[in-house]
C-alpha atoms as a PDB file:
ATOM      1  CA  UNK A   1     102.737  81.193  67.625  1.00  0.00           C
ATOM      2  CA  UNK A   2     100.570  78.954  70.104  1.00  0.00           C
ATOM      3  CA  UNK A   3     101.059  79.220  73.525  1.00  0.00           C
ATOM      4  CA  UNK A   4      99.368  76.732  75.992  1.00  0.00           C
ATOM      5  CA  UNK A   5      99.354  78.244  79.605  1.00  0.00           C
ATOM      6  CA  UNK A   6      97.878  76.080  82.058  1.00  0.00           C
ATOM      7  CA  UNK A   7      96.028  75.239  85.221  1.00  0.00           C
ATOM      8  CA  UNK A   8      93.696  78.061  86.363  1.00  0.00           C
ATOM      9  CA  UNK A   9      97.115  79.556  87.617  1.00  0.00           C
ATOM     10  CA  UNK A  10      95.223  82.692  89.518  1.00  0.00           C
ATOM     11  CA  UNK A  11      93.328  80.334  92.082  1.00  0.00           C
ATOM     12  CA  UNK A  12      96.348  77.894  91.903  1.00  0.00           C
ATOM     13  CA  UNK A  13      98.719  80.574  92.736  1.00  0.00           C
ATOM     14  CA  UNK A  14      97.498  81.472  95.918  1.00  0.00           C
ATOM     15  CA  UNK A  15      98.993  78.305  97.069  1.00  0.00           C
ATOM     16  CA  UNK A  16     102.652  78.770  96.157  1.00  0.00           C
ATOM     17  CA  UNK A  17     105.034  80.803  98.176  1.00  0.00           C
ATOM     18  CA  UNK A  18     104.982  84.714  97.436  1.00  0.00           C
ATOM     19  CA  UNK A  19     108.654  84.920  96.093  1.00  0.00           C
ATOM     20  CA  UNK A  20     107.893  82.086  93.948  1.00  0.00           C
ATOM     21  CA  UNK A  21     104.667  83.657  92.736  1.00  0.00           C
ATOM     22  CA  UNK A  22     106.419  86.883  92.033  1.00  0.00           C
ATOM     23  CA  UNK A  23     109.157  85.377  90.018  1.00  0.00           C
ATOM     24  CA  UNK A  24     106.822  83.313  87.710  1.00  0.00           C
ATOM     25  CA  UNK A  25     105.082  86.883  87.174  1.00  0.00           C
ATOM     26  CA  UNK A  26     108.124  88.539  86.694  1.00  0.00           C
ATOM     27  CA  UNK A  27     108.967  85.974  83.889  1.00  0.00           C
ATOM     28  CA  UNK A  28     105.718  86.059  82.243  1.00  0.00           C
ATOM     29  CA  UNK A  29     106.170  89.746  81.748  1.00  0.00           C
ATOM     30  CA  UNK A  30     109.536  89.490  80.309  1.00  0.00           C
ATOM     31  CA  UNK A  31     108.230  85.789  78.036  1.00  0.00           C
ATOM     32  CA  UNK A  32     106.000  88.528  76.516  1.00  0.00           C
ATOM     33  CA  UNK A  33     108.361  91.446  75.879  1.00  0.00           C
ATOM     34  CA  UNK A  34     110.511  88.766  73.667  1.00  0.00           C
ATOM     35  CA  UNK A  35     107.385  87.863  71.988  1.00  0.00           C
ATOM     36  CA  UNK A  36     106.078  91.585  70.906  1.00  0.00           C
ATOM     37  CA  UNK A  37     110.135  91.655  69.951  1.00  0.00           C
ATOM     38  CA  UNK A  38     110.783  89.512  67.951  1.00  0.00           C
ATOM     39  CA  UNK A  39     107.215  88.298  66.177  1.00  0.00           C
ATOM     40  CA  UNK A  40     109.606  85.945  63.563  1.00  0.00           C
ATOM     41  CA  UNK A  41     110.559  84.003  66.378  1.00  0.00           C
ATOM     42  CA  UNK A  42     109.224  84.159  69.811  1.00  0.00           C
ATOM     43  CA  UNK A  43     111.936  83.063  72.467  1.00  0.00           C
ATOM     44  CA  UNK A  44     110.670  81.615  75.612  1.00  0.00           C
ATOM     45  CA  UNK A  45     113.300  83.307  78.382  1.00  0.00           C
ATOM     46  CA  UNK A  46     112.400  82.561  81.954  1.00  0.00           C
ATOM     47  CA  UNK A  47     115.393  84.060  83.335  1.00  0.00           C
ATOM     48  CA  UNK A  48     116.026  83.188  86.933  1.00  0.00           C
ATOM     49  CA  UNK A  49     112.912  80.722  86.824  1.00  0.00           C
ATOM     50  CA  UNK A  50     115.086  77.967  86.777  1.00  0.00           C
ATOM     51  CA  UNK A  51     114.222  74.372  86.490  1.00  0.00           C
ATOM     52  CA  UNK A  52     113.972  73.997  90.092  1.00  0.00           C
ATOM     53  CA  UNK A  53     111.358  76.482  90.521  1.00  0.00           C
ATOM     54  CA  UNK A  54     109.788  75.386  87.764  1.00  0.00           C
ATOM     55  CA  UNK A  55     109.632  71.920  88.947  1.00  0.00           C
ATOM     56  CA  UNK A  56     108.497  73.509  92.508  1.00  0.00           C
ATOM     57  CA  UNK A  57     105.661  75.334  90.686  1.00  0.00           C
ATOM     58  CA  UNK A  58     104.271  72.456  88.637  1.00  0.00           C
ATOM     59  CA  UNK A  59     104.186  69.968  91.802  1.00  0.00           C
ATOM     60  CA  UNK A  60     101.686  72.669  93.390  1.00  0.00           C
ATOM     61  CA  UNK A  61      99.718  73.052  89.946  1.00  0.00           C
ATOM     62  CA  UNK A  62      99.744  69.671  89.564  1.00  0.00           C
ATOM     63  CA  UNK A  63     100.823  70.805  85.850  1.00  0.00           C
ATOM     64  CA  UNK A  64     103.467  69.368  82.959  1.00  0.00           C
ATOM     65  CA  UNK A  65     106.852  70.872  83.215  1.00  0.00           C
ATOM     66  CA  UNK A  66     107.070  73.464  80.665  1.00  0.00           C
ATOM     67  CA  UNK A  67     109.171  72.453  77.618  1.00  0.00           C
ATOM     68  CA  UNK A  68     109.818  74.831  73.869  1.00  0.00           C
ATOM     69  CA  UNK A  69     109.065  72.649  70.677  1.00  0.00           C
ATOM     70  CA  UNK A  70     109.079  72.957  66.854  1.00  0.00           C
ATOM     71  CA  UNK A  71     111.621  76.368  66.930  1.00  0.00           C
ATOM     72  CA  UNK A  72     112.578  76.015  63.719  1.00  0.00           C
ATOM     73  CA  UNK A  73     108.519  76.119  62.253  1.00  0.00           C
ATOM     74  CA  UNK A  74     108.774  79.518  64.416  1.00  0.00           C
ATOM     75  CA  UNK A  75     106.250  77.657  66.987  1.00  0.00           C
ATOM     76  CA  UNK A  76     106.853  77.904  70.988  1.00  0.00           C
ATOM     77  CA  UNK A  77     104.480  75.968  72.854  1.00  0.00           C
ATOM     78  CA  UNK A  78     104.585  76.533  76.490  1.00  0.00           C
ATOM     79  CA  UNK A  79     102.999  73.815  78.546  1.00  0.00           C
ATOM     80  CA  UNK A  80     101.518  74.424  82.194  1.00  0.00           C
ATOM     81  CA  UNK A  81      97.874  72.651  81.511  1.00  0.00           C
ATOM     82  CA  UNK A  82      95.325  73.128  78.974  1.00  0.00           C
ATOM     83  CA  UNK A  83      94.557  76.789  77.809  1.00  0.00           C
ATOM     84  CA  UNK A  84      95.079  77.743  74.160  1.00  0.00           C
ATOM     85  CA  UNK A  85      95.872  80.789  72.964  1.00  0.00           C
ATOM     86  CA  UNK A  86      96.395  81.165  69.081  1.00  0.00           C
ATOM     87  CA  UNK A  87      98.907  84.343  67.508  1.00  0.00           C
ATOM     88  CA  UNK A  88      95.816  86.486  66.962  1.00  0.00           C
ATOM     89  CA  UNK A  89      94.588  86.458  70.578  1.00  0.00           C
ATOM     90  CA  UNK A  90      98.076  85.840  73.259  1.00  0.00           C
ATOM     91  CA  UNK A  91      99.443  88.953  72.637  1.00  0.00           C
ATOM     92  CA  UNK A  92      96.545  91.604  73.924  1.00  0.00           C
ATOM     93  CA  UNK A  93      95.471  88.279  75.913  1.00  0.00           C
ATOM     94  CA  UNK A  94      98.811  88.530  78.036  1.00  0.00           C
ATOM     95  CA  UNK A  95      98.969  92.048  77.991  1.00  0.00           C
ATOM     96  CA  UNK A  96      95.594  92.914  79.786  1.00  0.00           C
ATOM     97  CA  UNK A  97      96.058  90.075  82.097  1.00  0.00           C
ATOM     98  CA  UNK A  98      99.579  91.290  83.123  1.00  0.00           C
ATOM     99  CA  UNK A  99      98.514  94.848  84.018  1.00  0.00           C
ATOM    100  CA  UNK A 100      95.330  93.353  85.702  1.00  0.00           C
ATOM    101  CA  UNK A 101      98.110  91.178  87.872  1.00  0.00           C
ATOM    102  CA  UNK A 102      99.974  94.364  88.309  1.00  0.00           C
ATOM    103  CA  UNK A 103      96.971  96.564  90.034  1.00  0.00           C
ATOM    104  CA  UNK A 104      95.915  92.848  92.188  1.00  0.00           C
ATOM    105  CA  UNK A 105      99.061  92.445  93.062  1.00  0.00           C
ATOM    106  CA  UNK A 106     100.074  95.814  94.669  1.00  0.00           C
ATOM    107  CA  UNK A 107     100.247  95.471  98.445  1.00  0.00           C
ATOM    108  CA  UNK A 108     101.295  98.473 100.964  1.00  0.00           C
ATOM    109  CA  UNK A 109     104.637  96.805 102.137  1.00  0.00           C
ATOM    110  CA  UNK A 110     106.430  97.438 105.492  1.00  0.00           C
ATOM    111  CA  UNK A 111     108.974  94.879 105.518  1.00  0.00           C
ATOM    112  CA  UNK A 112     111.055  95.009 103.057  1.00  0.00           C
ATOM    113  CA  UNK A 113     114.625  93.383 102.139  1.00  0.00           C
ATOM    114  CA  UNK A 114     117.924  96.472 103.324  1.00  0.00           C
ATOM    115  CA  UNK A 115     120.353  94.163 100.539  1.00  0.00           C
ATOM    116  CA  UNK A 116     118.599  95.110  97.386  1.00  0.00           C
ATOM    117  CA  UNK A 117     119.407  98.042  95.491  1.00  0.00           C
ATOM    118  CA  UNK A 118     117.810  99.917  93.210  1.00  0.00           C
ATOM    119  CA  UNK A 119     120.081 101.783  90.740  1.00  0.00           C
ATOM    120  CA  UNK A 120     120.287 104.889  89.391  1.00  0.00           C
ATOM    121  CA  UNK A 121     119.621 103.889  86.050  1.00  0.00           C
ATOM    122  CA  UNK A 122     116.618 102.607  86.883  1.00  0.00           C
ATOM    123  CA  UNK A 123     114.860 104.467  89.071  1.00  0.00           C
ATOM    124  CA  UNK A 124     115.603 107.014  86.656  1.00  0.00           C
ATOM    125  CA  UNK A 125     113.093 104.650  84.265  1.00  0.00           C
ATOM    126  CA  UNK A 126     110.552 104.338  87.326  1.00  0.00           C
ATOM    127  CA  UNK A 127     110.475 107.859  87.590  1.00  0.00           C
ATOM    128  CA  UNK A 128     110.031 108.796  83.749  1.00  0.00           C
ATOM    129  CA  UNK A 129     107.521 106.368  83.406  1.00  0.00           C
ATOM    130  CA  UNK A 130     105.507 107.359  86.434  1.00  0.00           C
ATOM    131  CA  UNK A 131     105.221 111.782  84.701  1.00  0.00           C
ATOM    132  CA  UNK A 132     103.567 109.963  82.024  1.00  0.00           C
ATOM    133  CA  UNK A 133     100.563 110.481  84.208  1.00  0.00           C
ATOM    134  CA  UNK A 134      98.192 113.148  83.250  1.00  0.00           C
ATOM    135  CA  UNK A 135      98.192 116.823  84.888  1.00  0.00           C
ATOM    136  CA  UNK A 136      96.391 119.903  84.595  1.00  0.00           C
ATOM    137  CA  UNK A 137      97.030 121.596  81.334  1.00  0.00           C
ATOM    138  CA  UNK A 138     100.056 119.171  81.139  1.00  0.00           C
ATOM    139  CA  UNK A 139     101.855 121.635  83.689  1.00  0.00           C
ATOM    140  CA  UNK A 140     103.397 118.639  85.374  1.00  0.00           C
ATOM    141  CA  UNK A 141     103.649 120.015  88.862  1.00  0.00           C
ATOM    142  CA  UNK A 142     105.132 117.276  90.282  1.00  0.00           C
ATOM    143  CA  UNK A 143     108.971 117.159  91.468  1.00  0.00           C
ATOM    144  CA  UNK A 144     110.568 114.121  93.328  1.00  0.00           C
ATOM    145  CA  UNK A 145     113.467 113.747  96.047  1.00  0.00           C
ATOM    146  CA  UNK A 146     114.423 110.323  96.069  1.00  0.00           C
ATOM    147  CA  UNK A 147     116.663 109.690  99.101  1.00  0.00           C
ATOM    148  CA  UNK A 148     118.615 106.324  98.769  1.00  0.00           C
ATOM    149  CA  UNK A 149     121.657 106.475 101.047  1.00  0.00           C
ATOM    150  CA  UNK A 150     121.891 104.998 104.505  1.00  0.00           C
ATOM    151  CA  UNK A 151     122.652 108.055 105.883  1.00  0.00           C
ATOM    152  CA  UNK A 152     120.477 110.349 104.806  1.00  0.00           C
ATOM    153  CA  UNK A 153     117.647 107.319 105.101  1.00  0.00           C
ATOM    154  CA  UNK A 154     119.150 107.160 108.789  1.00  0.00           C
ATOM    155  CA  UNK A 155     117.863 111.241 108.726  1.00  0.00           C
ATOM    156  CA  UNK A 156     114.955 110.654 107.530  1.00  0.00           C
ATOM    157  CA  UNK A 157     113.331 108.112 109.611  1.00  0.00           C
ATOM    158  CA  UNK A 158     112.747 110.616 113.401  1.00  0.00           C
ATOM    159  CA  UNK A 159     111.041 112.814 110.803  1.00  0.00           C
ATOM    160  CA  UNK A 160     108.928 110.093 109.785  1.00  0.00           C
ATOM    161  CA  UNK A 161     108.184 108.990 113.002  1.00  0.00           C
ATOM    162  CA  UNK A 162     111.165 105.681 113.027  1.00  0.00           C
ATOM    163  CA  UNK A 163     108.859 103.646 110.251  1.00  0.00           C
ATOM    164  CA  UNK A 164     111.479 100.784 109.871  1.00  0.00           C
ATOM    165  CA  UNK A 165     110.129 100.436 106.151  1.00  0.00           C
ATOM    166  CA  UNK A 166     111.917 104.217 105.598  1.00  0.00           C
ATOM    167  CA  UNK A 167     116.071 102.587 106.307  1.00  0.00           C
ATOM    168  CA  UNK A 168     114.877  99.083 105.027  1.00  0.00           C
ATOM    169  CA  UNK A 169     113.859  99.852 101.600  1.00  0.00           C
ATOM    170  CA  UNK A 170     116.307 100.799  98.392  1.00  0.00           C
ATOM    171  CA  UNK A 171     114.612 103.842  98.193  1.00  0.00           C
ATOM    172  CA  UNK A 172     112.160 106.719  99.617  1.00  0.00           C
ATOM    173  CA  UNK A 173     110.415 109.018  96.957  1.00  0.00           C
ATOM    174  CA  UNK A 174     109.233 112.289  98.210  1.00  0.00           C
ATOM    175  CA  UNK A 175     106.527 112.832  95.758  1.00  0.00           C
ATOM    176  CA  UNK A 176     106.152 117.666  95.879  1.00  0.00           C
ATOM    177  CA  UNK A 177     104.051 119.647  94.487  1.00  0.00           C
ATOM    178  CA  UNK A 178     104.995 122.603  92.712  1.00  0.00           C
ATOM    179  CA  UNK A 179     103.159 125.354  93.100  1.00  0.00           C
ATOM    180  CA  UNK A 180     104.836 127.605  90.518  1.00  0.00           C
ATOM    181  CA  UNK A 181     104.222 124.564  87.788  1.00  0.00           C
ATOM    182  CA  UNK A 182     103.246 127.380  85.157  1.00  0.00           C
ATOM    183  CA  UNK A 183     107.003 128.826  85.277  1.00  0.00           C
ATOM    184  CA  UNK A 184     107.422 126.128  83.299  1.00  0.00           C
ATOM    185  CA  UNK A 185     104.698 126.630  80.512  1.00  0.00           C
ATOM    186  CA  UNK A 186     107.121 127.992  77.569  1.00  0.00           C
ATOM    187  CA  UNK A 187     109.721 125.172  77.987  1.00  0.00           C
ATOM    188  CA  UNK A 188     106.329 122.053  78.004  1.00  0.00           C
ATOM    189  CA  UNK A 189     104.708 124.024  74.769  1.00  0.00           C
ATOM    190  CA  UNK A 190     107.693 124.515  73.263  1.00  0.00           C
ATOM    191  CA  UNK A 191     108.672 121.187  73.337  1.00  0.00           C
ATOM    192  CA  UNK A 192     105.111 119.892  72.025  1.00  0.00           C
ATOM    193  CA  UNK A 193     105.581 122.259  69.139  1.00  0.00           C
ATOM    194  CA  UNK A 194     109.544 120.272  68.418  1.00  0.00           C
ATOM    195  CA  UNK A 195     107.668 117.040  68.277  1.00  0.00           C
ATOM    196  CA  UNK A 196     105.019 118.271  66.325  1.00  0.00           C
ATOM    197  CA  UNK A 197     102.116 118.288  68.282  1.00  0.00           C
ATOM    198  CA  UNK A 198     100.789 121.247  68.235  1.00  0.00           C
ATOM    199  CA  UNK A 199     101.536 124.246  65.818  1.00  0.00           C
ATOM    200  CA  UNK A 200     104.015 127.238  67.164  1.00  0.00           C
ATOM    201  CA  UNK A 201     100.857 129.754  67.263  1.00  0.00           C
ATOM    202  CA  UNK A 202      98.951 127.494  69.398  1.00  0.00           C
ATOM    203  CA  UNK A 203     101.790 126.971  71.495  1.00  0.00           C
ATOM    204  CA  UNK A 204     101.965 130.718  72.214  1.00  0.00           C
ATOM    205  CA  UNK A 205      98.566 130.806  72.786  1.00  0.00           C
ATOM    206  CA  UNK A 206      98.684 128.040  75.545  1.00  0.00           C
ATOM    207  CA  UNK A 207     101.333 129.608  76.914  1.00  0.00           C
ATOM    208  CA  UNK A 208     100.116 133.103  77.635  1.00  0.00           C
ATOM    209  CA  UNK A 209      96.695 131.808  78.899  1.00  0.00           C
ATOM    210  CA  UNK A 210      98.006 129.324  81.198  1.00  0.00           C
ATOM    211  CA  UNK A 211     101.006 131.277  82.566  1.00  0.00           C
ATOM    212  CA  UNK A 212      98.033 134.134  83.333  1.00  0.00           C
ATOM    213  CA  UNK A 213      95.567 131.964  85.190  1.00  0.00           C
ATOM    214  CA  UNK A 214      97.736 129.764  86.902  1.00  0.00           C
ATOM    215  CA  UNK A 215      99.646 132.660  88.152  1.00  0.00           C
ATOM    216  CA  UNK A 216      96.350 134.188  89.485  1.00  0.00           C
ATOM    217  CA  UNK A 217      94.700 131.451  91.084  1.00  0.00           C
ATOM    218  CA  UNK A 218      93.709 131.163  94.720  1.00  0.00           C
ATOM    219  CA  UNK A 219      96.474 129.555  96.997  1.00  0.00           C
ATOM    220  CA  UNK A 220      93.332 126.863  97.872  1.00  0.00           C
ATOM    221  CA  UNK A 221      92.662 125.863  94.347  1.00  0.00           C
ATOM    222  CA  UNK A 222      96.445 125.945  93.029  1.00  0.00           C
ATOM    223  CA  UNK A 223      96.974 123.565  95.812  1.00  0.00           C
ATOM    224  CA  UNK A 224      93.878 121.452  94.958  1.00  0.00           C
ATOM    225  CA  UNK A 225      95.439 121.527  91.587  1.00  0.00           C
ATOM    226  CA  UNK A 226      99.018 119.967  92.922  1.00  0.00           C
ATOM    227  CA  UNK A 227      97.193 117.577  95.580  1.00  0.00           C
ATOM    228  CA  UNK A 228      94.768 115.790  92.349  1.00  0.00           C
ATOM    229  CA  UNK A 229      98.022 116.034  90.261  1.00  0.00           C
ATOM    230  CA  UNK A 230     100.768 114.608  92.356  1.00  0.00           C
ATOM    231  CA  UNK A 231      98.107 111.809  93.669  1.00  0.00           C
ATOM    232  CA  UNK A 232      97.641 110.860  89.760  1.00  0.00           C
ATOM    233  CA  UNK A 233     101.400 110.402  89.770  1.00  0.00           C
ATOM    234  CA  UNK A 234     102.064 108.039  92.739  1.00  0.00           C
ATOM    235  CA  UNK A 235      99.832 106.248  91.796  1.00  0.00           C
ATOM    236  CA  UNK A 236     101.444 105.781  89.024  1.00  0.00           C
ATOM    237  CA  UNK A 237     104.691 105.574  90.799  1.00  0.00           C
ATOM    238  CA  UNK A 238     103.868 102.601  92.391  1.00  0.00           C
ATOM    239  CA  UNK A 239     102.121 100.622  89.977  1.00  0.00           C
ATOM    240  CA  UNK A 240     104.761 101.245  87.338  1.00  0.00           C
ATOM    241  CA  UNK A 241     106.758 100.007  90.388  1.00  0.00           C
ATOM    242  CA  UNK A 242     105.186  96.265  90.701  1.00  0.00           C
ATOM    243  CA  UNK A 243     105.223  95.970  87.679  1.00  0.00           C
ATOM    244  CA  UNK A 244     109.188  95.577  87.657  1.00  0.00           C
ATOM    245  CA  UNK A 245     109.121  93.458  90.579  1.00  0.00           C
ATOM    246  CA  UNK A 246     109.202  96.303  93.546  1.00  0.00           C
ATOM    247  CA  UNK A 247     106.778  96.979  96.045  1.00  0.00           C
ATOM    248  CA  UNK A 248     106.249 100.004  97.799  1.00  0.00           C
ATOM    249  CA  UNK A 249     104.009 101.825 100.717  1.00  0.00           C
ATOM    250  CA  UNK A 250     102.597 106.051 100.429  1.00  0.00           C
ATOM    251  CA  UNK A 251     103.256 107.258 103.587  1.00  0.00           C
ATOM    252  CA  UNK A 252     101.558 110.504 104.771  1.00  0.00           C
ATOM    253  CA  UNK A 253     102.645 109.627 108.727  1.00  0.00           C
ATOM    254  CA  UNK A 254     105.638 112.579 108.686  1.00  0.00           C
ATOM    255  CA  UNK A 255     106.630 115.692 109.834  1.00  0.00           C
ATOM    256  CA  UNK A 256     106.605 118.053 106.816  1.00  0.00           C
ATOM    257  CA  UNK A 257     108.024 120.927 108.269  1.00  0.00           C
ATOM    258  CA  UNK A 258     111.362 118.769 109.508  1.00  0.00           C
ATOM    259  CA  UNK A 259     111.579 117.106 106.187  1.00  0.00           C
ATOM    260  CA  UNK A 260     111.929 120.486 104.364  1.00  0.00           C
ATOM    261  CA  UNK A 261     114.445 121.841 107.199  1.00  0.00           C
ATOM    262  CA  UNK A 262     116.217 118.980 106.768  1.00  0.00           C
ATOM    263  CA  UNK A 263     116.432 118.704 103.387  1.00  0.00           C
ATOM    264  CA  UNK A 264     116.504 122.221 102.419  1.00  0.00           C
ATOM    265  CA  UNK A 265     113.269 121.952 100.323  1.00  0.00           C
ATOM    266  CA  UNK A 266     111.650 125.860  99.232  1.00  0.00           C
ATOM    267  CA  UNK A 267     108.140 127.440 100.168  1.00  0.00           C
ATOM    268  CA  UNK A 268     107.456 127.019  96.659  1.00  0.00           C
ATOM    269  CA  UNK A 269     106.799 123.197  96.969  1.00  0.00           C
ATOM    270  CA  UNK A 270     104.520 121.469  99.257  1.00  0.00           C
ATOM    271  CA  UNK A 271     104.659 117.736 100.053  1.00  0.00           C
ATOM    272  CA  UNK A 272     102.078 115.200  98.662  1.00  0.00           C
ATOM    273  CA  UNK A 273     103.715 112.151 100.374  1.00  0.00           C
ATOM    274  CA  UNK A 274     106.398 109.677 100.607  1.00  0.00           C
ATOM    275  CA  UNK A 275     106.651 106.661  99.136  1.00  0.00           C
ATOM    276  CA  UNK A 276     109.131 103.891 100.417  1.00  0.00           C
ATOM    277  CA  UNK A 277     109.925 101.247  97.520  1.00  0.00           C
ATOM    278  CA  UNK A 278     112.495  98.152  97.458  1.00  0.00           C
ATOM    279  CA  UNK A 279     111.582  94.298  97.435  1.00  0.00           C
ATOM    280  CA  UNK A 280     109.263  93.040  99.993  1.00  0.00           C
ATOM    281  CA  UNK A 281     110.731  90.634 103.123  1.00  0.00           C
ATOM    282  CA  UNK A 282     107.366  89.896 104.082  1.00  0.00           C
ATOM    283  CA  UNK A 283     104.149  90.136 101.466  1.00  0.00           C
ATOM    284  CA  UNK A 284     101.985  93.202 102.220  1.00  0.00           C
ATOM    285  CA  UNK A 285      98.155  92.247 103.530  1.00  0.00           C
ATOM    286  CA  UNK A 286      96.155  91.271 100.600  1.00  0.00           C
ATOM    287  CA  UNK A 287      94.243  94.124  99.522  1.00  0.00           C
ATOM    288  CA  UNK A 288      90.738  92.085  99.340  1.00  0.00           C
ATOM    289  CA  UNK A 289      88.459  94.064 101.936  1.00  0.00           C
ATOM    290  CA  UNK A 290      87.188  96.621  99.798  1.00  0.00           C
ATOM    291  CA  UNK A 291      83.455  97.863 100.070  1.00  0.00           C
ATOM    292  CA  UNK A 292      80.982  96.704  98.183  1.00  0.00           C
ATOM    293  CA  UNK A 293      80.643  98.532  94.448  1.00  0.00           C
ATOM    294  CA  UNK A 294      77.363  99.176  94.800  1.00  0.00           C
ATOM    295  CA  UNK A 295      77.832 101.001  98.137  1.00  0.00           C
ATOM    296  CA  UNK A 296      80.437 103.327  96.475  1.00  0.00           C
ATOM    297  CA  UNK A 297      79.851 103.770  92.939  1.00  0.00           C
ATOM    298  CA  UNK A 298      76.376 105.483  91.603  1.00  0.00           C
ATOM    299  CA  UNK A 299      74.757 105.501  87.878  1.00  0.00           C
ATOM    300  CA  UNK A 300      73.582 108.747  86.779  1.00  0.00           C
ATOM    301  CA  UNK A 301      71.998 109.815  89.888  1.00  0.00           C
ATOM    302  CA  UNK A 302      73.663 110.285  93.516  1.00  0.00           C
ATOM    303  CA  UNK A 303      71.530 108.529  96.715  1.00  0.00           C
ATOM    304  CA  UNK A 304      70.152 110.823  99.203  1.00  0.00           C
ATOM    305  CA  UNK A 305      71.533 110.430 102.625  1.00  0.00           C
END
């Protein structure tokens, strides 16, 4: 399979609208899912970038309309300018640069658009894919409320001090810690040792040292523990989130104590943050003010002050 992607699109994008920037993301993602699917013959879908966008796209890029030939010698050559990519190299080629677009591409959004739905099914995948963060001894501590009904978004928004984002987006994630994590030590181990990852001994093992030292830790460093872990996970959360196409905003501007009482949420969790996520109205600021990396980051030895 060839693939010829054009232009110097990441420059050249910059100049297109943001929904139109977004969609031709969106379709890249899903022109390489078909292509690590079905490596006998790669089908070029572009889904909803119809030939109107497309047309839109390639008068900004100054760039030939893109256009599938020689199907039947199991070739798809996709023309937006002059960069070649042969079988060998498009697949990890696309892959980095996707997840690289992902992390750039993350904004904190405010505005976002109170049609779109998110469903069940999946934020359910959002979700599942965010735990696949790590933890502390794989004790998972984290536990999420998501809250996606107008009224109980209309509830939420005093305690978090009337943020429009909180009633305009699909959905808002409480993202808890909990602090009794290790309760669930026997039913994590036990399920390592049905997949085979670890042999039933060692699983017992685990299980009696972690349930002991979690249980006896400090209240400071358990939460420390839940605070690093449930970070890890939004994170997560929200770059697993752009990468389907939603944006989203941590929020740490709430009153815990009111979203508890109002949501009858135990002593035995403690709140990490909120997240609101849904499609963006307006584009987030561009996260390009960062510090320089010298002034943060240090090899092998720490400046003095």
């Amino acid at each position: 399979m060839i693939f010829k992607v054009g232009c110097d699109f990441h420059e050249s994008l910059d100049k297109i609208s943001f929904q139109m920037r977004r969609d031709y993301n969106e379709s890249l993602r899903e022109l390489n899912l078909h292509v690590r699917q079905d490596k006998q013959l790669a089908r070029l879908w572009l889904g909803k970038w119809n030939n109107t966008n497309v047309t839109k796209l390639c008068e900004h890029l100054k760039c030939v309309p893109p256009m599938v030939t020689n199907m039947e010698n199991k070739t798809i050559k996709l023309f937006l300018g002059g960069i070649t990519m042969s079988n060998s190299q498009n697949s990890e080629k696309i892959e980095q640069q996707l997840f690289l677009d992902v992390i750039r591409e993350r904004r904190s959004v405010r505005s976002y658009d109170p049609n779109v739905q998110i469903s069940r099914e999946e934020m359910t995948e959002i979700l599942e894919l965010a735990t696949l963060a790590p933890s502390s001894s794989n004790l998972q501590p984290w536990r999420f409320l998501v809250i996606d009904t107008p009224e109980l978004k209309e509830k939420l928004l005093p305690i978090a001090f009337n943020q429009q984002q909180v009633v305009e987006a699909s959905a808002v994630i409480a993202v808890l810690g909990d602090l009794k994590s290790y309760q669930k030590a026997e039913e994590i181990y036990g399920q390592a040792v049905e997949a085979g990852f670890m042999p039933i001994d060692t699983a017992k093992s685990f299980i009696e040292r972690n349930v002991d030292m979690y249980s006896n830790l400090p209240p400071e460093e358990t939460l420390q523990i839940v605070y690093t872990d449930g970070g890890l996970i939004s994170m997560q959360l929200m770059l697993v989130a752009r990468s389907k196409g939603y944006d989203t905003v941590p929020m740490h501007g709430y009153d815990r104590a009111k979203l508890f009482e109002t949501f009858g949420i135990s002593e035995q969790y403690v709140p990490v943050m909120i997240i609101a996520i849904g499609k963006a109205m307006k584009p987030g600021h561009p996260t390009t003010t960062r510090l320089p990396i010298e002034d943060v980051a240090f090899f092998n030895e720490f400046p003095s002050e």
